[in-house]
N, C-alpha and C. Protein backbone atom coordinates (compact mmCIF):
# COMPACT_ATOMS: atom_id res chain seq x y z
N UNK A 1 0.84 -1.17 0.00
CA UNK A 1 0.00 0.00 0.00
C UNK A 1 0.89 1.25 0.00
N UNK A 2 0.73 2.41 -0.97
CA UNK A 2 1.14 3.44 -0.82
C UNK A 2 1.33 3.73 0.69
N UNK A 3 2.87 4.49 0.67
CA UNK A 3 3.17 5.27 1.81
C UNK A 3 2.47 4.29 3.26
N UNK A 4 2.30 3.53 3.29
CA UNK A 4 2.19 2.93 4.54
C UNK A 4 3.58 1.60 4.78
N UNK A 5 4.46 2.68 5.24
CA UNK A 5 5.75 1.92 5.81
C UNK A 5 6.40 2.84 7.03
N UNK A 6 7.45 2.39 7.82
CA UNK A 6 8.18 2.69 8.43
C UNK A 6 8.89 3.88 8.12
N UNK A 7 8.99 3.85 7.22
CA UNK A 7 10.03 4.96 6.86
C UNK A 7 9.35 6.48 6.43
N UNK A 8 8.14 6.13 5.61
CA UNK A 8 7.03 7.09 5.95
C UNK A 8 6.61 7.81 7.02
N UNK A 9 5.78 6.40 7.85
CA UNK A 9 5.80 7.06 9.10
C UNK A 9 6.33 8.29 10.07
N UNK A 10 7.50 7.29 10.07
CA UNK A 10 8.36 8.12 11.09
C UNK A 10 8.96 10.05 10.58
N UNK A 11 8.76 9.96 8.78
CA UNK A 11 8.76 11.04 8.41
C UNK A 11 7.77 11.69 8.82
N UNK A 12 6.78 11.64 8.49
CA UNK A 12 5.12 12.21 9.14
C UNK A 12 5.48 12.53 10.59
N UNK A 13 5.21 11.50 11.52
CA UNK A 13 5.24 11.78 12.98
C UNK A 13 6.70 13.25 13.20
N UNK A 14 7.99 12.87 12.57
CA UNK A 14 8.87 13.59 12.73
C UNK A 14 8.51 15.07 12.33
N UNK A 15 7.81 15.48 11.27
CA UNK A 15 7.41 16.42 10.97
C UNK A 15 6.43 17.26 11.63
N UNK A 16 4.91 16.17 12.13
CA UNK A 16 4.23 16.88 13.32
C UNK A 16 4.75 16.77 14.43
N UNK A 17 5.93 16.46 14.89
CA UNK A 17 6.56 16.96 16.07
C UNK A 17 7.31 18.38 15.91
N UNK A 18 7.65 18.43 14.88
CA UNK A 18 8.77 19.94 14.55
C UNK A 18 7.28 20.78 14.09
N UNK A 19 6.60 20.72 13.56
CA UNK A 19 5.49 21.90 13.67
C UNK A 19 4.80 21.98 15.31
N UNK A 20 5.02 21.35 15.98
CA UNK A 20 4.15 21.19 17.43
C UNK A 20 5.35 21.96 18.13
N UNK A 21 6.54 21.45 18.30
CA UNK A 21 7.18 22.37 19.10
C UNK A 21 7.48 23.92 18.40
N UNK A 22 7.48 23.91 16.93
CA UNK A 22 7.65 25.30 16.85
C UNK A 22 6.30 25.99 16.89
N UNK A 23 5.29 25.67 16.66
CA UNK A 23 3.87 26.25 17.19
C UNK A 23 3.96 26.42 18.41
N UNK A 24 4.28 25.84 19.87
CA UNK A 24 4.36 25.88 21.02
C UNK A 24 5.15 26.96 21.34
N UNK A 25 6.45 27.15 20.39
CA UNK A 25 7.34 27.87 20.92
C UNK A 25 6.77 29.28 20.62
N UNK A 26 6.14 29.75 20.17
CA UNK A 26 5.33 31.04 19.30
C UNK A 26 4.42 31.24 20.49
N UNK A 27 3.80 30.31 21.71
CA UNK A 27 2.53 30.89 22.18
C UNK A 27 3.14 31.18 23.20
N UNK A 28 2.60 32.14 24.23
CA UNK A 28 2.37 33.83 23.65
C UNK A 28 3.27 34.81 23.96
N UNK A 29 4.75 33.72 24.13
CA UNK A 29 5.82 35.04 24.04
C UNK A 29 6.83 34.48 23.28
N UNK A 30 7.44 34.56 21.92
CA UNK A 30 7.95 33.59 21.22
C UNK A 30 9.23 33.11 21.69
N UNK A 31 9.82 32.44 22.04
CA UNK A 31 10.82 31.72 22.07
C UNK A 31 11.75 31.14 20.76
N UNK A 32 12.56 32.00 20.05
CA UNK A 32 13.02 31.60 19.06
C UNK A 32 14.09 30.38 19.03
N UNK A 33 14.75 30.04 19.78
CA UNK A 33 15.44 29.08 19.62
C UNK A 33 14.95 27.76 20.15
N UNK A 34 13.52 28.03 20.65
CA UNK A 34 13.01 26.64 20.54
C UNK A 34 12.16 26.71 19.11
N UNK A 35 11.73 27.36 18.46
CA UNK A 35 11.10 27.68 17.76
C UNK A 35 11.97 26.95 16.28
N UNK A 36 13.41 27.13 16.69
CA UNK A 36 14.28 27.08 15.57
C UNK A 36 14.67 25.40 15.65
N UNK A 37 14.24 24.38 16.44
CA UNK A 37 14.43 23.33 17.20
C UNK A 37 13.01 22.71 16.36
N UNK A 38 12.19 23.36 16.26
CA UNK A 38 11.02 22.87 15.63
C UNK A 38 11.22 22.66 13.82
N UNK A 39 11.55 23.78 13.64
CA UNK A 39 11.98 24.32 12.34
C UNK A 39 13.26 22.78 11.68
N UNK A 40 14.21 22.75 12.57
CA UNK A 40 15.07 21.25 12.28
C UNK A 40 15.03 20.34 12.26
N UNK A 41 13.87 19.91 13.54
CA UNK A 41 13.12 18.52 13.04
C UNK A 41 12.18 18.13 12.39
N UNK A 42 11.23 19.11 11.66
CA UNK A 42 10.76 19.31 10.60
C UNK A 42 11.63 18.78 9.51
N UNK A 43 12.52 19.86 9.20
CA UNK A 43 13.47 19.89 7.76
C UNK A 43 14.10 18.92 7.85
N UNK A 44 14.21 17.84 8.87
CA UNK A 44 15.12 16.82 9.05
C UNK A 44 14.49 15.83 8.61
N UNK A 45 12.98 15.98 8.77
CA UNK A 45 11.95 14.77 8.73
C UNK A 45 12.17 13.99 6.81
N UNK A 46 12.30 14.71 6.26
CA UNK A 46 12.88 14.54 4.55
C UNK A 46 13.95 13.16 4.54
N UNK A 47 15.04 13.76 4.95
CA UNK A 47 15.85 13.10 4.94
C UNK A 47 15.91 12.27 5.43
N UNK A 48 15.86 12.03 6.93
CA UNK A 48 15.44 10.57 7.63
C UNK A 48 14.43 9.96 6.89
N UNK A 49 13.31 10.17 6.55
CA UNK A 49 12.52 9.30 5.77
C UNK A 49 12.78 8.94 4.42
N UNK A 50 13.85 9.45 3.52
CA UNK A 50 14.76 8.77 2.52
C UNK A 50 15.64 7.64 2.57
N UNK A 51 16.48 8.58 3.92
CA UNK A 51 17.51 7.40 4.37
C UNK A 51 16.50 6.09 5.38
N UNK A 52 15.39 6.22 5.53
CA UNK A 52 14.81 4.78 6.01
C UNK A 52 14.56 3.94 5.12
N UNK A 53 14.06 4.70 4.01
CA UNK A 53 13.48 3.84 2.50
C UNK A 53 14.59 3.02 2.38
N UNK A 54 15.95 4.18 1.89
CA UNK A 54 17.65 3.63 1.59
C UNK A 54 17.75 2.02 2.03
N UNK A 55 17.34 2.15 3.42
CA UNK A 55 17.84 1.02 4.44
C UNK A 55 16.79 -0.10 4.08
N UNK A 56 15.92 0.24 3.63
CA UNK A 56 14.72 -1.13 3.50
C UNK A 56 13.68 -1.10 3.94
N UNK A 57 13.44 -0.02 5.12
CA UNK A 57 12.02 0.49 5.43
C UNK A 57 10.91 0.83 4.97
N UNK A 58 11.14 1.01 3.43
CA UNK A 58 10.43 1.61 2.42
C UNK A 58 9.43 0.81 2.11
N UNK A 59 8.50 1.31 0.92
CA UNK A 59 7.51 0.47 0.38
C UNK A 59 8.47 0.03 -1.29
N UNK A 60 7.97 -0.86 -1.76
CA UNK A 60 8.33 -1.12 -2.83
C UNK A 60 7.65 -0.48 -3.73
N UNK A 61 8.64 -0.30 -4.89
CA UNK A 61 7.58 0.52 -6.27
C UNK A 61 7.00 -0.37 -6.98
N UNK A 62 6.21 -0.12 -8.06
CA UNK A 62 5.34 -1.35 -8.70
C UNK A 62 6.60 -0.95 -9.83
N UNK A 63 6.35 -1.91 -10.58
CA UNK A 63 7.22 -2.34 -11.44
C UNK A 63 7.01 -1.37 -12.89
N UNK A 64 5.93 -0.61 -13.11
CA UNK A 64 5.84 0.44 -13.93
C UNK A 64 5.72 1.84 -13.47
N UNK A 65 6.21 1.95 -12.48
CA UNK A 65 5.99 3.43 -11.77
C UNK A 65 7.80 4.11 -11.91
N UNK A 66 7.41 5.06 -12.55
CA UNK A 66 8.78 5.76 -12.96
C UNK A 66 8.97 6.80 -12.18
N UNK A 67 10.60 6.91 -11.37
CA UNK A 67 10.83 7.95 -10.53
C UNK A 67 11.12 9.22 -10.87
């Protein structure tokens, strides 16, 4: 099934964690360097969920699906 793997996942979850703490860090007196903590595990969430696919976590492609 599309996008239902490990490596997905953990991109997703990684991502609504970096929007949750940098939303948190904004209420109601901003805190920028937690803010900027949110912002990295966000932008991080990409890459870890590439490098999980990399490793085998991934879903498989169908055999006519072009990257």
């Amino acid at each position: 099934m599309h996008g239902s793997s490990k490596a997905a996942w953990t991109a997703v979850i990684m991502c609504l964690v970096g929007f949750t703490i940098g939303g948190i860090a904004l209420v109601p007196d901003p805190q920028w360097i937690l803010f900027a903590v949110g912002v990295g595990v966000a932008l991080l969430a990409g890459p870890v969920g590439l490098a999980m696919s990399a490793a085998g976590y991934g879903v498989e492609r169908a055999p006519d699906h072009e990257r």
